[in-house]
Protein backbone atom coordinates (compact mmCIF):
# COMPACT_ATOMS: atom_id res chain seq x y z
CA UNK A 1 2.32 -76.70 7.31
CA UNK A 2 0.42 -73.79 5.64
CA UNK A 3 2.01 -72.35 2.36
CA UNK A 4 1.41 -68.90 1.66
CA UNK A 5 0.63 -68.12 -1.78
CA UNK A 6 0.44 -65.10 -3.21
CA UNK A 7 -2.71 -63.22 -4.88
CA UNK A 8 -2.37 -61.62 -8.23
CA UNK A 9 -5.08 -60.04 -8.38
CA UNK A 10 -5.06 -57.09 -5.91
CA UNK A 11 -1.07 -56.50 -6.69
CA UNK A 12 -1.89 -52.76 -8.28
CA UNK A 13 -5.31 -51.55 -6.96
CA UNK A 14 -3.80 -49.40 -4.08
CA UNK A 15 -0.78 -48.07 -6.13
CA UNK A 16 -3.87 -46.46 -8.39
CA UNK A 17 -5.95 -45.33 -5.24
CA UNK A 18 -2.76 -43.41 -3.98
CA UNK A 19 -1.94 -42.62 -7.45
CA UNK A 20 -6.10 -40.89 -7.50
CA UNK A 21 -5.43 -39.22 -4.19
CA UNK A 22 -2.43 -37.75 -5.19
CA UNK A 23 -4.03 -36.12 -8.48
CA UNK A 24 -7.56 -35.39 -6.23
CA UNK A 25 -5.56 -33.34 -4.20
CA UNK A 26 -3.03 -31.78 -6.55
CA UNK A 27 -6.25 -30.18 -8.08
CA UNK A 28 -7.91 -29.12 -5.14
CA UNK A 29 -4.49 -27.33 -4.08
CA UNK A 30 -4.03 -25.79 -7.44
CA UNK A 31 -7.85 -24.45 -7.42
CA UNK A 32 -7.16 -23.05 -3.40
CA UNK A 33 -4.00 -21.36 -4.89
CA UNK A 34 -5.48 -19.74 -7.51
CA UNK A 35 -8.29 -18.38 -5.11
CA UNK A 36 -5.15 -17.22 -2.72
CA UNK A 37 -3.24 -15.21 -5.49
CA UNK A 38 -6.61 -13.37 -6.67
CA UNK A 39 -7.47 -11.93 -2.69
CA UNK A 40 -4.02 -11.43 -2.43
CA UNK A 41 -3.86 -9.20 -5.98
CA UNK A 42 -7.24 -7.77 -4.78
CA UNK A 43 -5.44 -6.26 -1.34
CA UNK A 44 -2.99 -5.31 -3.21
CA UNK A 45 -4.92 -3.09 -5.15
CA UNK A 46 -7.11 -1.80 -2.32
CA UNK A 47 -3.07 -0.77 -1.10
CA UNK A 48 -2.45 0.80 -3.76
CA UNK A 49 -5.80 3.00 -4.35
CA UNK A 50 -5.48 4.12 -0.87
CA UNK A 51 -1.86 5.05 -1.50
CA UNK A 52 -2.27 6.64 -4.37
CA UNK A 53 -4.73 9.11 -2.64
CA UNK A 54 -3.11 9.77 0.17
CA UNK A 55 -0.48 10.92 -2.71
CA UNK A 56 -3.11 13.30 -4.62
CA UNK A 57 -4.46 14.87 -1.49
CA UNK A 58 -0.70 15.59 0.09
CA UNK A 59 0.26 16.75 -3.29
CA UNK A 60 -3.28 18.73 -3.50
CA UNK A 61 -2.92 20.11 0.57
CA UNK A 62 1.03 21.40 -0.90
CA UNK A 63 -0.19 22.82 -3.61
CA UNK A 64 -2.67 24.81 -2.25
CA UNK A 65 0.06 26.43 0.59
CA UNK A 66 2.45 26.95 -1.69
CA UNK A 67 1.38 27.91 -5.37
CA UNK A 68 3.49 25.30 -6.49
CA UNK A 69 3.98 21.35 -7.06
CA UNK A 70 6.52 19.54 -5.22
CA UNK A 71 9.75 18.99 -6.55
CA UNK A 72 10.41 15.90 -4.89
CA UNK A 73 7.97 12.94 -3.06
CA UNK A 74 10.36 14.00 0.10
CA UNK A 75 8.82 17.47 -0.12
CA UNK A 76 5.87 16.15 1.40
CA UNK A 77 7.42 14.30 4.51
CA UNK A 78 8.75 17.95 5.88
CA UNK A 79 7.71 21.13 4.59
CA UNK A 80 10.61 23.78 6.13
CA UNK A 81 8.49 26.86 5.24
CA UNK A 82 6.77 26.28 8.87
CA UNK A 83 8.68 27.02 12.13
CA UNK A 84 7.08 24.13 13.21
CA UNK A 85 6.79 20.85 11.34
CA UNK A 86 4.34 20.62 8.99
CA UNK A 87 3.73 17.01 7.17
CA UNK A 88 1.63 16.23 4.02
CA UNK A 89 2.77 12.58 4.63
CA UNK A 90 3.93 10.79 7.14
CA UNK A 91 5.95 8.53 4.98
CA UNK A 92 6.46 7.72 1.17
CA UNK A 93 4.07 4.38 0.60
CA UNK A 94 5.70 1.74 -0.74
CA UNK A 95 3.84 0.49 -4.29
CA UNK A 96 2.37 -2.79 -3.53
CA UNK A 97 2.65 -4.27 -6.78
CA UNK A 98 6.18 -3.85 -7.14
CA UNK A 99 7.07 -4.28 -3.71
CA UNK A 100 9.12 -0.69 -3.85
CA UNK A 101 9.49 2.66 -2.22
CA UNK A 102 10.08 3.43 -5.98
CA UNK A 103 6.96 5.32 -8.01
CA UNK A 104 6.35 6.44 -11.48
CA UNK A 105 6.08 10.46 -11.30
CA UNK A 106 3.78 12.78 -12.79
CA UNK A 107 5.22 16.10 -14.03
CA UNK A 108 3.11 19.50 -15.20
CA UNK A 109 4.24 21.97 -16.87
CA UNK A 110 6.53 23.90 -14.40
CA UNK A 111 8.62 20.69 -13.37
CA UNK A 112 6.63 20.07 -9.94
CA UNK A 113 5.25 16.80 -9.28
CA UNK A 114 1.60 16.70 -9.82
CA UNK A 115 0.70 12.81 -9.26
CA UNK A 116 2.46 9.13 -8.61
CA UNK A 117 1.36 6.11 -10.49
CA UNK A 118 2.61 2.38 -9.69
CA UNK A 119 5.44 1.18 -12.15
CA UNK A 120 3.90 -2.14 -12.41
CA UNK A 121 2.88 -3.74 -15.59
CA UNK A 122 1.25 -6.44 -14.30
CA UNK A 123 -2.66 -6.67 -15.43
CA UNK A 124 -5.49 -5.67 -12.88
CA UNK A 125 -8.32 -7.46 -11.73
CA UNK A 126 -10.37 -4.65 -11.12
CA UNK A 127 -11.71 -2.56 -14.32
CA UNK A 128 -14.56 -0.62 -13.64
CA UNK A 129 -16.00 1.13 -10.88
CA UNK A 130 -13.50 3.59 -9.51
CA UNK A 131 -16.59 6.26 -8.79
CA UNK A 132 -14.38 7.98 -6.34
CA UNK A 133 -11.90 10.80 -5.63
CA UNK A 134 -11.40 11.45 -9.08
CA UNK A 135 -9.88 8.28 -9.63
CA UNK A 136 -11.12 7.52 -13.56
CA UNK A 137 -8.90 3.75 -14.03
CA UNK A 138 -12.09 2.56 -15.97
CA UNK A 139 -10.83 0.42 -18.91
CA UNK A 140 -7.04 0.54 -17.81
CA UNK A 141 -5.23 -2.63 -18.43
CA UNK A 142 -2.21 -2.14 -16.18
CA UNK A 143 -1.27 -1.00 -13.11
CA UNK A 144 0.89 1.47 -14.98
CA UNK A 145 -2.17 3.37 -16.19
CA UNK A 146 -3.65 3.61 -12.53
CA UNK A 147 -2.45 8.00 -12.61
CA UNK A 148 -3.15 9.40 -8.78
CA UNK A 149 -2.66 13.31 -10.14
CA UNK A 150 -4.14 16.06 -8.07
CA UNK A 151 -6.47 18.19 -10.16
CA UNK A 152 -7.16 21.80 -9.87
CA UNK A 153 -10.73 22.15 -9.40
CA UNK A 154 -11.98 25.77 -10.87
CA UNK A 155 -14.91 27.07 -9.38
CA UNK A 156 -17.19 29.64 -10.54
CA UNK A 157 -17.35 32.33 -8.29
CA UNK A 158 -20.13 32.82 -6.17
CA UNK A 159 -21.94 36.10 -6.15
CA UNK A 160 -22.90 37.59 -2.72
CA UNK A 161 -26.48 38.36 -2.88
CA UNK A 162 -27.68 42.14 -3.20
CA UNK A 163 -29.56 43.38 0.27
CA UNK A 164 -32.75 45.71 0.86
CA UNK A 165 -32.64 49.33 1.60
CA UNK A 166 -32.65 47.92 5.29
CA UNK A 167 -29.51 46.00 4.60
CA UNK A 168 -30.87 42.98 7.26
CA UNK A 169 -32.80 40.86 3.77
CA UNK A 170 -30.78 39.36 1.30
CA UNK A 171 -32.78 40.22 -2.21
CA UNK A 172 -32.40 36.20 -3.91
């Protein structure tokens, strides 16, 4: 009859090679949900720029038919001065940072709404490079400070040019 004895040696080894694994992969995890939350916050923010503009040119395309800012965000769903139905939105955009239909509002002078910004104070990942649409976020260090305001653009006016004696020549 055999008797089984017992090794002492070994008694451990695979309680530290689980032990390994389960730190190996607890790291690799954490690194793959870091990467995650930055695309993620990096969507988000492409959401919100494009927003935010369609915000600046409703508010812009309102201005411009009525001499005025909008009172309200739901001014631009329906404007009633048309017999037919006339939208500078289709619908309010929710902020993506927040999550909300809610957005920080821009007043001038008269009252009237003249741009949206996102009521988040979280910090963005994106500093520089906002070369478009007026957009100047450069050096912002919140969402908060990310202002979508329509801007009046003044232009010069253009003279007409002066014509010959003949009145077919434009004199330049």
């Amino acid at each position: 009859m055999r008797h089984l004895t017992k090794r002492h040696g070994n008694g451990g080894f695979t309680y530290l090679v689980l032990l390994l694994v389960i730190v190996v992969m607890g790291a690799v995890l954490g690194a793959t949900a870091e990467v995650w939350h930055t695309a993620v916050q990096r969507e988000k923010e492409r959401e919100l720029l494009f927003a935010g503009n369609q915000f600046r040119i409703a508010i812009g395309l309102y201005h411009l038919n009525h001499a005025k800012f909008p009172s309200s965000l739901e001014d631009l769903l329906k404007d009633s001065q048309y017999a037919y139905t006339r939208r500078y939105l289709r619908k309010i955009y929710r902020d993506p940072m927040t999550g909300a239909s809610e957005w920080g509002l821009v007043r001038g002078g008269d009252g009237g709404i003249i741009g949206v910004h996102s009521l988040s104070e979280m910090h963005p990942i994106k500093v520089a490079g906002f070369g478009s649409a007026g957009n100047s976020f450069d050096g912002a260090v919140k969402y908060s400070e990310w202002v979508f305001a329509y801007q009046q653009r003044q232009i010069a006016a253009v003279q007409r040019p002066s014509f010959d004696s003949t009145g077919d020549k434009p004199l330049w």
